[in-house]
Protein backbone atom coordinates (compact mmCIF):
# COMPACT_ATOMS: atom_id res chain seq x y z
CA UNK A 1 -16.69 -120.57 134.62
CA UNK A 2 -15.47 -117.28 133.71
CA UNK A 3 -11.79 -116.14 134.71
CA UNK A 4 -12.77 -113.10 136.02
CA UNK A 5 -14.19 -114.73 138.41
CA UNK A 6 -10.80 -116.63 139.56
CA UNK A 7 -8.32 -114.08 138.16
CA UNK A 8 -6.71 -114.06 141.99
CA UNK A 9 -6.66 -118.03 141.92
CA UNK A 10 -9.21 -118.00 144.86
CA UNK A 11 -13.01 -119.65 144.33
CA UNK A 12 -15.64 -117.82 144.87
CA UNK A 13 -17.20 -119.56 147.46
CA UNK A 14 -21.32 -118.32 148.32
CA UNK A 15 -23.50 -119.86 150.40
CA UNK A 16 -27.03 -120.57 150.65
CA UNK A 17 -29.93 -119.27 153.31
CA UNK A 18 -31.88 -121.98 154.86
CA UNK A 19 -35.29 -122.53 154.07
CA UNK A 20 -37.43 -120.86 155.77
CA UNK A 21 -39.88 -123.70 157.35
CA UNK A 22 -42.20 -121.83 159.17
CA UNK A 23 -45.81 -121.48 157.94
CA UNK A 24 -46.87 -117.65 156.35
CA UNK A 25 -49.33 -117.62 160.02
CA UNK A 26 -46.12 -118.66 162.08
CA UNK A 27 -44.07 -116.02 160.45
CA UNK A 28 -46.80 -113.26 161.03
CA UNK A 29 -47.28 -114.25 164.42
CA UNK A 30 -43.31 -114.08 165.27
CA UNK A 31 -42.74 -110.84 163.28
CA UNK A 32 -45.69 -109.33 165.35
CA UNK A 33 -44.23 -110.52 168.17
CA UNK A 34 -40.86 -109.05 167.45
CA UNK A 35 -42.84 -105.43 166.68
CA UNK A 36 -44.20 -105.50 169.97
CA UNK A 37 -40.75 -106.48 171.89
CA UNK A 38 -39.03 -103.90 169.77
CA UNK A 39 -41.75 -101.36 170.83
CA UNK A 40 -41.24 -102.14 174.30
CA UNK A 41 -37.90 -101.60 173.74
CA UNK A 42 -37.93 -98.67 172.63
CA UNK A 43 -40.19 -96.96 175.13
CA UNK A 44 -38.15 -98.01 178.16
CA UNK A 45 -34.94 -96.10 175.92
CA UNK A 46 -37.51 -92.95 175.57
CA UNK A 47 -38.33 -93.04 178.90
CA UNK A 48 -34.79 -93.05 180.02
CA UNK A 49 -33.52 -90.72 178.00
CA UNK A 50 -31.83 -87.58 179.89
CA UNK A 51 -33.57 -84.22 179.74
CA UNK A 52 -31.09 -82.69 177.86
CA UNK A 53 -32.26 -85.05 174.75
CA UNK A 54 -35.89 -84.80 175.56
CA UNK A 55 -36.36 -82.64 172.66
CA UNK A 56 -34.27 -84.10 170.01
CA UNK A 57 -34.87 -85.74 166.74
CA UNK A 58 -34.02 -88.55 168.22
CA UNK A 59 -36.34 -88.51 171.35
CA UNK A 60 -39.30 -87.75 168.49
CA UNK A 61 -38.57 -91.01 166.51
CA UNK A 62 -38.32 -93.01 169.89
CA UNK A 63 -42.27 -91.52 170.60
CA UNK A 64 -43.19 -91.71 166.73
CA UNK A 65 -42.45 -95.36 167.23
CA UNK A 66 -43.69 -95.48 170.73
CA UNK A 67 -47.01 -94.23 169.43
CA UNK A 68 -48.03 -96.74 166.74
CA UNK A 69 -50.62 -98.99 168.00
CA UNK A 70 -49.74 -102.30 167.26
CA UNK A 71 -53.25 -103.88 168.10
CA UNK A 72 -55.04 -103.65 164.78
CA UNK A 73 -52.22 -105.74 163.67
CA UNK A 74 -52.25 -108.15 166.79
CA UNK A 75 -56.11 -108.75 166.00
CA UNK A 76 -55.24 -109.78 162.40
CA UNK A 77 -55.50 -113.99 161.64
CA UNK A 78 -53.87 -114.24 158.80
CA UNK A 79 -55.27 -116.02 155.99
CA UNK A 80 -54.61 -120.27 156.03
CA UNK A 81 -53.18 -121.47 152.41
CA UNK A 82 -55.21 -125.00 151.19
CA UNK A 83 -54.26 -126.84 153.67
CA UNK A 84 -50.65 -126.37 153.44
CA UNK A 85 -50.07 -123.80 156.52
């Protein structure tokens, strides 16, 4: 245990992340889903922007985004690990 570590008499205290128990397929399928809310998201912001921002950097990242098609990934099945996923 090094001092520097305690030098103000306070332990360090760190803590873990839980395990993350959800199959690689089960994580694709909920970060997809997230994507697609997020997308969603976004457009209803772009399309509620005021006109006065209609042709700011910000309205063009809000379309950039708005513009990705999401689909090819949505048609993806992820590979299955040996029997493990």
């Amino acid at each position: 245990m090094s001092t520097a570590a305690h030098a103000d008499g306070v332990p360090k205290v760190r803590y873990r992340r839980p395990a993350d128990r959800r199959s690689r397929p089960q994580r694709w399928r909920d970060a997809l889903t997230e994507l697609v809310t997020l997308q969603e998201e976004y457009r209803t912001w772009l399309d509620t922007l005021p006109p006065s921002l209609a042709d700011s950097a910000m309205a063009d990242a809000l379309r950039t985004v708005c513009d990705l098609d999401l689909s090819a990934l949505e048609s993806v099945e992820p590979p299955r690990g040996f029997g493990r996923d």
